[in-house]
PDB file of N, CA and C in Angstrom:
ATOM      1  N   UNK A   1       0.822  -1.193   0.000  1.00  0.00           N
ATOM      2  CA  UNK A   1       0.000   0.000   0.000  1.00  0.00           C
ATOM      3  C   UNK A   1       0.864   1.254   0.000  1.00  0.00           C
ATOM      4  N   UNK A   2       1.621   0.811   0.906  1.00  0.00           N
ATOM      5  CA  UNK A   2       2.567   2.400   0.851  1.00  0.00           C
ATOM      6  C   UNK A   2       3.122   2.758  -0.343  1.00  0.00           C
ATOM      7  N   UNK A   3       3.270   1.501  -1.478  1.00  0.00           N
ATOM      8  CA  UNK A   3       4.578   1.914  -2.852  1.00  0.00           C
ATOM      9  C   UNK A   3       3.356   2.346  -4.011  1.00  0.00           C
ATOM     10  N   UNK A   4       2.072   2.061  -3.283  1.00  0.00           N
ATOM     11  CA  UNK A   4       0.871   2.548  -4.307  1.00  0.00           C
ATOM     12  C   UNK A   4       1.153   4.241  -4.079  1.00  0.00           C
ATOM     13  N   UNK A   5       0.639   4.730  -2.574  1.00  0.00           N
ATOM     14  CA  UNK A   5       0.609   5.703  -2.275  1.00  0.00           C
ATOM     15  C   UNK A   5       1.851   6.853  -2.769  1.00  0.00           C
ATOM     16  N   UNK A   6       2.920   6.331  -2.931  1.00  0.00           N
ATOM     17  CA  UNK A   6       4.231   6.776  -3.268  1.00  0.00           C
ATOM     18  C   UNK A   6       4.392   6.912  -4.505  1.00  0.00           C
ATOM     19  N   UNK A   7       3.716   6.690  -5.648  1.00  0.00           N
ATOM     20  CA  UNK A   7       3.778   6.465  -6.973  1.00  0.00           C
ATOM     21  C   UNK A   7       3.148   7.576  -7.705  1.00  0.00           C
ATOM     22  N   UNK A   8       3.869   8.196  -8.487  1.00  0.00           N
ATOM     23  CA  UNK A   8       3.427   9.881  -8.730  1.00  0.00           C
ATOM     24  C   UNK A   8       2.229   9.317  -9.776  1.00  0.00           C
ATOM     25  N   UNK A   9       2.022   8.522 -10.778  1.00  0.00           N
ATOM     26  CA  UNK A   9       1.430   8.539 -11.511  1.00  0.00           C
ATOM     27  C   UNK A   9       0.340   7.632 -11.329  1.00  0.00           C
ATOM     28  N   UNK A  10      -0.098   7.304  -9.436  1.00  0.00           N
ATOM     29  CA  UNK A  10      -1.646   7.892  -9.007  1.00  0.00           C
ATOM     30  C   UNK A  10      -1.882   9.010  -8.829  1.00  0.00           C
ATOM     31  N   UNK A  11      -1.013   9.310  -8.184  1.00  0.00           N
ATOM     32  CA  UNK A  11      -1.363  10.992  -8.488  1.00  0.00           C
ATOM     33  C   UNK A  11      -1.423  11.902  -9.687  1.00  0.00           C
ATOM     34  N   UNK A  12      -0.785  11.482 -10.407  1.00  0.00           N
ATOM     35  CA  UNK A  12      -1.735  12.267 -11.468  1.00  0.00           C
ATOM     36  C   UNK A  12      -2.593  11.380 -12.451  1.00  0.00           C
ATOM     37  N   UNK A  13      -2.748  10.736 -12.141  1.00  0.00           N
ATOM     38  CA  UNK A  13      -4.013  10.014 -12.995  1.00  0.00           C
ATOM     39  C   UNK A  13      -5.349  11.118 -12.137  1.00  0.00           C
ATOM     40  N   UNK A  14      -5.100  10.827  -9.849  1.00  0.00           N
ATOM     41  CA  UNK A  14      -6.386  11.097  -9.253  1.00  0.00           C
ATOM     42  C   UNK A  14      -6.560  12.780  -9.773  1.00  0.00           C
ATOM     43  N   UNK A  15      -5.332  13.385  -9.762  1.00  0.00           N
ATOM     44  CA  UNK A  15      -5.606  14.814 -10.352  1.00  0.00           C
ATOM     45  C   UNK A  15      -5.912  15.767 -11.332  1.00  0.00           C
ATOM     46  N   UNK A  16      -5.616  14.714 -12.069  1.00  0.00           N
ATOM     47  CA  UNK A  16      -6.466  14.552 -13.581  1.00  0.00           C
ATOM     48  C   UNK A  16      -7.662  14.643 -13.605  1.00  0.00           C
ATOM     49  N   UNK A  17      -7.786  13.125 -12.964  1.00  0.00           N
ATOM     50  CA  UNK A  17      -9.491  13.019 -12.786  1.00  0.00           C
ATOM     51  C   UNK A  17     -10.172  14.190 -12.397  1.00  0.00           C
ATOM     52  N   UNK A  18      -9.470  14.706 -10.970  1.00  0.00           N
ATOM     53  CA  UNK A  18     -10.891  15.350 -10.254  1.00  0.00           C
ATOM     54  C   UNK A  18     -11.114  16.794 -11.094  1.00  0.00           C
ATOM     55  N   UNK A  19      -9.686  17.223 -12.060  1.00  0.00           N
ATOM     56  CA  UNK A  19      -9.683  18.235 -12.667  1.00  0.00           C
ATOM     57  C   UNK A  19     -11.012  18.559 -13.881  1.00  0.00           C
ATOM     58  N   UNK A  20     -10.578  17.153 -14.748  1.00  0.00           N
ATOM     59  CA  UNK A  20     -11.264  16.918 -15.440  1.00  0.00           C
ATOM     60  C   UNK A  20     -13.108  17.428 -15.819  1.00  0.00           C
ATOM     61  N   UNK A  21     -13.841  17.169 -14.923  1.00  0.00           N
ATOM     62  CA  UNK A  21     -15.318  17.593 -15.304  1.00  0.00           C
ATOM     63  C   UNK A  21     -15.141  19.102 -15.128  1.00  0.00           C
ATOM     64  N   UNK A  22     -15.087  19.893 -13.872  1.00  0.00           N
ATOM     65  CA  UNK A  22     -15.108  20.757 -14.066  1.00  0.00           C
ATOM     66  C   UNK A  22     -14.336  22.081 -15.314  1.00  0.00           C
ATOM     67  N   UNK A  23     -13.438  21.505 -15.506  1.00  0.00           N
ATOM     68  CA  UNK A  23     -12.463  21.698 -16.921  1.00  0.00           C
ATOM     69  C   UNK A  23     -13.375  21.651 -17.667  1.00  0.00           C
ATOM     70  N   UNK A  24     -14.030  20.436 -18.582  1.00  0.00           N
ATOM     71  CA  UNK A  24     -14.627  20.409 -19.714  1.00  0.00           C
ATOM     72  C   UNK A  24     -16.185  20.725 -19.609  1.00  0.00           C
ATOM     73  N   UNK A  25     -16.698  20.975 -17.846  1.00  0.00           N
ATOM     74  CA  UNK A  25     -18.005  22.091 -18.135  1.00  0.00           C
ATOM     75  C   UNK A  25     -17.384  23.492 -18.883  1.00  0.00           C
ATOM     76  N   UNK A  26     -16.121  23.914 -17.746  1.00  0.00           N
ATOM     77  CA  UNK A  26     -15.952  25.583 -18.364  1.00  0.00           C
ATOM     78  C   UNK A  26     -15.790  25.259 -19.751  1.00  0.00           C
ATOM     79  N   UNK A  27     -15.080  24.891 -20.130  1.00  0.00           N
ATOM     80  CA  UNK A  27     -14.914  24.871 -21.745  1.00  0.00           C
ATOM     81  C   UNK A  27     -15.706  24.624 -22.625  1.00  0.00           C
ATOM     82  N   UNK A  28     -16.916  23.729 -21.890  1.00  0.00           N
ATOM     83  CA  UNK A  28     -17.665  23.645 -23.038  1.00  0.00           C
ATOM     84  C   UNK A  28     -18.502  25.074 -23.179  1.00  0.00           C
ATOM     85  N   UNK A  29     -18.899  25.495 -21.611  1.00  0.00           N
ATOM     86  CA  UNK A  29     -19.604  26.734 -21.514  1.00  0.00           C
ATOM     87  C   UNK A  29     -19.166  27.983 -22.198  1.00  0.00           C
ATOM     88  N   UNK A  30     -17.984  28.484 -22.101  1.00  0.00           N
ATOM     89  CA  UNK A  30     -17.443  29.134 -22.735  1.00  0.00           C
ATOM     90  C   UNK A  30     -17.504  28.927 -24.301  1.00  0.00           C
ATOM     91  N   UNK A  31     -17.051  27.437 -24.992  1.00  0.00           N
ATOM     92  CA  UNK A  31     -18.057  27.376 -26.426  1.00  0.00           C
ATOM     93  C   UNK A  31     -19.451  27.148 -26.716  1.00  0.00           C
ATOM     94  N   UNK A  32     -20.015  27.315 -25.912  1.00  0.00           N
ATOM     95  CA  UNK A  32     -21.106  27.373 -26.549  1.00  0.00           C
ATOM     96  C   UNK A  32     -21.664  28.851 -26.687  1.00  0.00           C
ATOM     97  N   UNK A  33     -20.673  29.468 -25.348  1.00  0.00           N
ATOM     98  CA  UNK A  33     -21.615  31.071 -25.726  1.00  0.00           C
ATOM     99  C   UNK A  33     -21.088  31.915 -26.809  1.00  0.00           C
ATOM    100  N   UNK A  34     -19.961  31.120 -27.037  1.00  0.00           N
ATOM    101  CA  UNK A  34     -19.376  31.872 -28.256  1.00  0.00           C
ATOM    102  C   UNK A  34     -19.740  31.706 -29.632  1.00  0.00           C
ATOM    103  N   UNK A  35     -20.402  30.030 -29.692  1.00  0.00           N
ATOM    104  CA  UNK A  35     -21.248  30.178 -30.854  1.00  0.00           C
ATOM    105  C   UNK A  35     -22.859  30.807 -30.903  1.00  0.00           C
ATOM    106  N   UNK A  36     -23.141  31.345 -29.700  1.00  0.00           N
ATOM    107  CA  UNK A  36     -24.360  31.671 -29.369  1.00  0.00           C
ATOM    108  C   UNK A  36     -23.899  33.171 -30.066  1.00  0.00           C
ATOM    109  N   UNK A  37     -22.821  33.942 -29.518  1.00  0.00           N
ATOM    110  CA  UNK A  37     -22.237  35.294 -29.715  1.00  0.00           C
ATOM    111  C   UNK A  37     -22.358  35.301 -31.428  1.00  0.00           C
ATOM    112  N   UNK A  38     -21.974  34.468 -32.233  1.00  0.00           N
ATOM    113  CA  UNK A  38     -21.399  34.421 -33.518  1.00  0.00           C
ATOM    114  C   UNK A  38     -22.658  34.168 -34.270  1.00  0.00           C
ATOM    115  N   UNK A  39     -23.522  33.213 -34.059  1.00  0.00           N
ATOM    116  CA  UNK A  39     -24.735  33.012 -34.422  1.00  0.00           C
ATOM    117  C   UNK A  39     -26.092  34.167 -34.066  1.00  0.00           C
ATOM    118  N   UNK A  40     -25.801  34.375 -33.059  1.00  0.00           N
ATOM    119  CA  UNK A  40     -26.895  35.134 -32.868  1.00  0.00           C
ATOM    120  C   UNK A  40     -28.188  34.664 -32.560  1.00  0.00           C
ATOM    121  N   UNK A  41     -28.331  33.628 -32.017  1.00  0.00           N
ATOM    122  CA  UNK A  41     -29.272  32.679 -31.544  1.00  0.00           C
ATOM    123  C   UNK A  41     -29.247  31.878 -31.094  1.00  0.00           C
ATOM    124  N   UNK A  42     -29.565  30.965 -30.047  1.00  0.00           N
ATOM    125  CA  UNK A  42     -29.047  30.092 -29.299  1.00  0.00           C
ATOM    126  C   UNK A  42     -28.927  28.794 -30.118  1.00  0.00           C
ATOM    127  N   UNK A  43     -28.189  28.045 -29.651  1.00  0.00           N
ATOM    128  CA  UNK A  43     -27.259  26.911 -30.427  1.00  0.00           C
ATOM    129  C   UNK A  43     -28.551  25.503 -30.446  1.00  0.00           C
ATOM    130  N   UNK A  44     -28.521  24.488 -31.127  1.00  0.00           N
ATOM    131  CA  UNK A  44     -29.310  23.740 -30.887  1.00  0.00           C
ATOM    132  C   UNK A  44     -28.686  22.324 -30.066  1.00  0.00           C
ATOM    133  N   UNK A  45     -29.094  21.619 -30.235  1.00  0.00           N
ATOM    134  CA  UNK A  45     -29.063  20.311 -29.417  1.00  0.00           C
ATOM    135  C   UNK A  45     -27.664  19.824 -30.119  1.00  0.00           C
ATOM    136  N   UNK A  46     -27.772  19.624 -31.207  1.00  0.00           N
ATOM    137  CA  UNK A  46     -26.623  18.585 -32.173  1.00  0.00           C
ATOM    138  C   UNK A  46     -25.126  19.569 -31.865  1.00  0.00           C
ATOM    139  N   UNK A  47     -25.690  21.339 -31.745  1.00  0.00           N
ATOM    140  CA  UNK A  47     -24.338  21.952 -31.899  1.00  0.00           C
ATOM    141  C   UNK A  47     -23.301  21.941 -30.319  1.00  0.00           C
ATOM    142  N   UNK A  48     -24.652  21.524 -29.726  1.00  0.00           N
ATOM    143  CA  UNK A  48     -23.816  21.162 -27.978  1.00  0.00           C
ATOM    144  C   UNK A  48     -23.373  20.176 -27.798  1.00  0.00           C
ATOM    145  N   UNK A  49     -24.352  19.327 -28.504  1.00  0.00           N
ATOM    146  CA  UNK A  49     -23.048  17.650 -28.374  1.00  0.00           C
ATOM    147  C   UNK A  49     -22.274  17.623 -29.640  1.00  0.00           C
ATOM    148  N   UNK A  50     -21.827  18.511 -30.741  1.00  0.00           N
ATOM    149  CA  UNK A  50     -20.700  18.410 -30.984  1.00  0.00           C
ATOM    150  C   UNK A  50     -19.611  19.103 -29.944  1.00  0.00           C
ATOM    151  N   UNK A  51     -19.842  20.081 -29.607  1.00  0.00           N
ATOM    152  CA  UNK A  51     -19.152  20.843 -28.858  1.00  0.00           C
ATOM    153  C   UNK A  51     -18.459  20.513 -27.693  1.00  0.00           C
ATOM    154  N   UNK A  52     -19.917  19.537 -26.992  1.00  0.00           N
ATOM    155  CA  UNK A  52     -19.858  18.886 -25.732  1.00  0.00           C
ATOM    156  C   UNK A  52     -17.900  17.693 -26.144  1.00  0.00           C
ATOM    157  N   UNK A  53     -17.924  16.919 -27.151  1.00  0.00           N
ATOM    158  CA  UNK A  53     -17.223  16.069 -28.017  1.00  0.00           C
ATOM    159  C   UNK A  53     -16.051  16.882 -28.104  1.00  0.00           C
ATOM    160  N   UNK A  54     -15.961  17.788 -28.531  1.00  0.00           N
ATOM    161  CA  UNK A  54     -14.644  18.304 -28.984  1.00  0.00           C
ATOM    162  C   UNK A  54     -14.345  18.792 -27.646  1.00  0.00           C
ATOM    163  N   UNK A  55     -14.519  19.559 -26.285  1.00  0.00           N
ATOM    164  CA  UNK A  55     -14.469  19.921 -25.150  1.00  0.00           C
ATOM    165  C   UNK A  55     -13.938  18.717 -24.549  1.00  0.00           C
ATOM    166  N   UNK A  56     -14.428  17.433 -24.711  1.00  0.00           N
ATOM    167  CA  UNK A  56     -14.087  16.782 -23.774  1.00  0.00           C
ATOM    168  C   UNK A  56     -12.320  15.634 -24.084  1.00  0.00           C
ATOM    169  N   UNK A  57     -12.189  15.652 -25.451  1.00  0.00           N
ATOM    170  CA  UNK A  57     -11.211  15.957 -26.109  1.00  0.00           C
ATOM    171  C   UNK A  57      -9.940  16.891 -25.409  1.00  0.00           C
ATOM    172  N   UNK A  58     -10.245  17.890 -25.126  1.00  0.00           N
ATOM    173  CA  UNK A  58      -9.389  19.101 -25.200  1.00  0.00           C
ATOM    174  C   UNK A  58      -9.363  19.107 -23.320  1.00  0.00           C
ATOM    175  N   UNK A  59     -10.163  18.970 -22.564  1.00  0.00           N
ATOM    176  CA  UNK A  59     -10.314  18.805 -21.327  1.00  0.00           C
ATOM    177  C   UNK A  59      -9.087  17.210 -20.784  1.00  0.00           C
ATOM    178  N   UNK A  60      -9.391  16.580 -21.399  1.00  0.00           N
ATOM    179  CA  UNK A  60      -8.553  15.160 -21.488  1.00  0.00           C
ATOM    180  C   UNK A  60      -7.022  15.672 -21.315  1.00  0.00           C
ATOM    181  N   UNK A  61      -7.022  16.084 -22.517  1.00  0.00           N
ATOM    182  CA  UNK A  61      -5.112  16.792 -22.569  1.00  0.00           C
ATOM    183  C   UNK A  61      -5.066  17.473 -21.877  1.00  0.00           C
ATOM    184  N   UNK A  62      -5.432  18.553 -21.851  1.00  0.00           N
ATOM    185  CA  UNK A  62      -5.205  19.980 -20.402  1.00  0.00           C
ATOM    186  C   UNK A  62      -4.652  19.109 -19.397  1.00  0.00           C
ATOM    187  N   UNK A  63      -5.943  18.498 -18.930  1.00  0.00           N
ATOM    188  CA  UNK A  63      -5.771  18.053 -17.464  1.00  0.00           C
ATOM    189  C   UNK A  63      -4.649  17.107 -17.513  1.00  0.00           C
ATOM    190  N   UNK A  64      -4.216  16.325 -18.321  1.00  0.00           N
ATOM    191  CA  UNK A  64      -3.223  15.309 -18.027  1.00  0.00           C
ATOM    192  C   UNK A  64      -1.894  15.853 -18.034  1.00  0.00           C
ATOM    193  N   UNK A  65      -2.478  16.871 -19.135  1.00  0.00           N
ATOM    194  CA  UNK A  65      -0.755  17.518 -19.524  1.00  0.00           C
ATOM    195  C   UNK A  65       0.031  18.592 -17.852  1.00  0.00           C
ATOM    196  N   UNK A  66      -1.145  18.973 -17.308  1.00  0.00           N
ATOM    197  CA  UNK A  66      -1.678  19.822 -16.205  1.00  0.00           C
ATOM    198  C   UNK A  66      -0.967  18.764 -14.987  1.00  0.00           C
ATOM    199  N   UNK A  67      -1.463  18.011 -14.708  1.00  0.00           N
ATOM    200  CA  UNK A  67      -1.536  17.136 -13.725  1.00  0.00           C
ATOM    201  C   UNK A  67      -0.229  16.180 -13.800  1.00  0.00           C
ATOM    202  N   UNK A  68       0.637  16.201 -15.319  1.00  0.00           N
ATOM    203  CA  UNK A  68       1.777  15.722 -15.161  1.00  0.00           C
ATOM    204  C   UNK A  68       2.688  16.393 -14.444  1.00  0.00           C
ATOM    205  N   UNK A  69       2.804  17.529 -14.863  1.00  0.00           N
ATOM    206  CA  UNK A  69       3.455  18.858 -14.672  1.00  0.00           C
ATOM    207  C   UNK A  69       3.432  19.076 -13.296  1.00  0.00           C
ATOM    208  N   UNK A  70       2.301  19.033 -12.994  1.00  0.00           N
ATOM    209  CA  UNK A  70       2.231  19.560 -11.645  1.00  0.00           C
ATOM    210  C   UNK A  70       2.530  18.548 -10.499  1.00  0.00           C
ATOM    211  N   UNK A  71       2.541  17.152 -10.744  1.00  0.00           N
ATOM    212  CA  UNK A  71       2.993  16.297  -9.805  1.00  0.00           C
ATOM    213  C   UNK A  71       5.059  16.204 -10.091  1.00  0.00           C
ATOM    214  N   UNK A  72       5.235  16.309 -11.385  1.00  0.00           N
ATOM    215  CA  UNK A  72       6.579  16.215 -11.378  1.00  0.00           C
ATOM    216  C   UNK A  72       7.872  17.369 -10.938  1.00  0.00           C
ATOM    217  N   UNK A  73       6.499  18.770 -10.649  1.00  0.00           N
ATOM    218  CA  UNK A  73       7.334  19.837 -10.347  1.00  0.00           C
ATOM    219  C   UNK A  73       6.999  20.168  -8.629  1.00  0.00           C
ATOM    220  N   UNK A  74       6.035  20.058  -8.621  1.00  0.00           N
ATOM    221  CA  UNK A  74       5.859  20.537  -6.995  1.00  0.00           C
ATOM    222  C   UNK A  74       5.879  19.407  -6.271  1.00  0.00           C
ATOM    223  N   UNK A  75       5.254  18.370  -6.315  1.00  0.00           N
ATOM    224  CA  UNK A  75       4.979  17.080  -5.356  1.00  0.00           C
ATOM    225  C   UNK A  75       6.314  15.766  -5.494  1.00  0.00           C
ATOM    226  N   UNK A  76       7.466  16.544  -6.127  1.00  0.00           N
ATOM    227  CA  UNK A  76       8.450  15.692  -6.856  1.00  0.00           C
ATOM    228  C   UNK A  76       9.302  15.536  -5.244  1.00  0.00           C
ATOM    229  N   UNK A  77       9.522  16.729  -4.274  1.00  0.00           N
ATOM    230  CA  UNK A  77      10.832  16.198  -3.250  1.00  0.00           C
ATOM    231  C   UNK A  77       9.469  15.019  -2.561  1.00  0.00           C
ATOM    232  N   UNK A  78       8.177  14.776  -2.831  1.00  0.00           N
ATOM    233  CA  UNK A  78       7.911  14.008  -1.587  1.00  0.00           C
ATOM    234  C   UNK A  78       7.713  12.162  -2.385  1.00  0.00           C
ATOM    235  N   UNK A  79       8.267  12.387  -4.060  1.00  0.00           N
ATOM    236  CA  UNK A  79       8.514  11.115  -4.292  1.00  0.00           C
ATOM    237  C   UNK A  79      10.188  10.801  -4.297  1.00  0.00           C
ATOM    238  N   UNK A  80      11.019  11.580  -4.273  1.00  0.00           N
ATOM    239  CA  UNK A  80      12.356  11.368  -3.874  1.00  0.00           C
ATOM    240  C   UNK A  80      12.917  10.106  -2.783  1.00  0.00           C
ATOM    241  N   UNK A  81      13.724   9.530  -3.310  1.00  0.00           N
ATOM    242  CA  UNK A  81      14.238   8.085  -2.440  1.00  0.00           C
ATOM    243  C   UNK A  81      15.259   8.271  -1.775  1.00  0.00           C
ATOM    244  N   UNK A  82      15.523   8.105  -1.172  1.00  0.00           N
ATOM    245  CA  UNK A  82      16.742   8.248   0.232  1.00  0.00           C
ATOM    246  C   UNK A  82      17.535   7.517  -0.239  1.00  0.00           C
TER     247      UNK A  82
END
C-alpha cells in the first residue's frame, strides 16, 4: 500500500481526474456562448453535443498535460528516495 501511495502517476491520474469535469463544463460553456455570440441565436441540441465532443477531447489533454506537470514539479521532493 505504501509503494501505491508513493507512486506519482496515481497521483496524477487522481488529479487529472478530479480536474477533469469541471475543466470540460468551463470549456464547453465558454463554447457554446461563443457560438451563441457568432450566431446570434441560441445553439441547438446537435451543436452542444458536438461541442460537448470536442471539449471533452481538449479537457482530457489539459488536465493530463496539467496534472503531469504539476505532480513532477511541486509534489516531486515528496517522491524522492533516500
Amino acid at each position: 500500500m505504501q509503494d501505491l501511495i508513493a507512486n506519482p502517476w496515481v497521483w496524477t491520474i487522481a488529479l487529472g481526474g478530479l480536474l477533469f469535469y469541471p475543466t470540460r463544463q468551463l470549456l464547453w460553456v465558454m463554447s457554446v456562448r461563443r457560438l451563441e455570440r457568432r450566431l446570434g441565436k441560441p445553439a441547438s441540441e446537435e451543436e452542444r453535443g458536438a461541442l460537448k465532443r470536442r471539449t471533452t477531447v481538449t479537457a482530457v489533454l489539459l488536465c493530463f498535460v496539467f496534472s503531469v506537470a504539476y505532480v513532477n514539479v511541486v509534489m516531486a521532493p515528496l517522491f524522492a528516495r533516500p
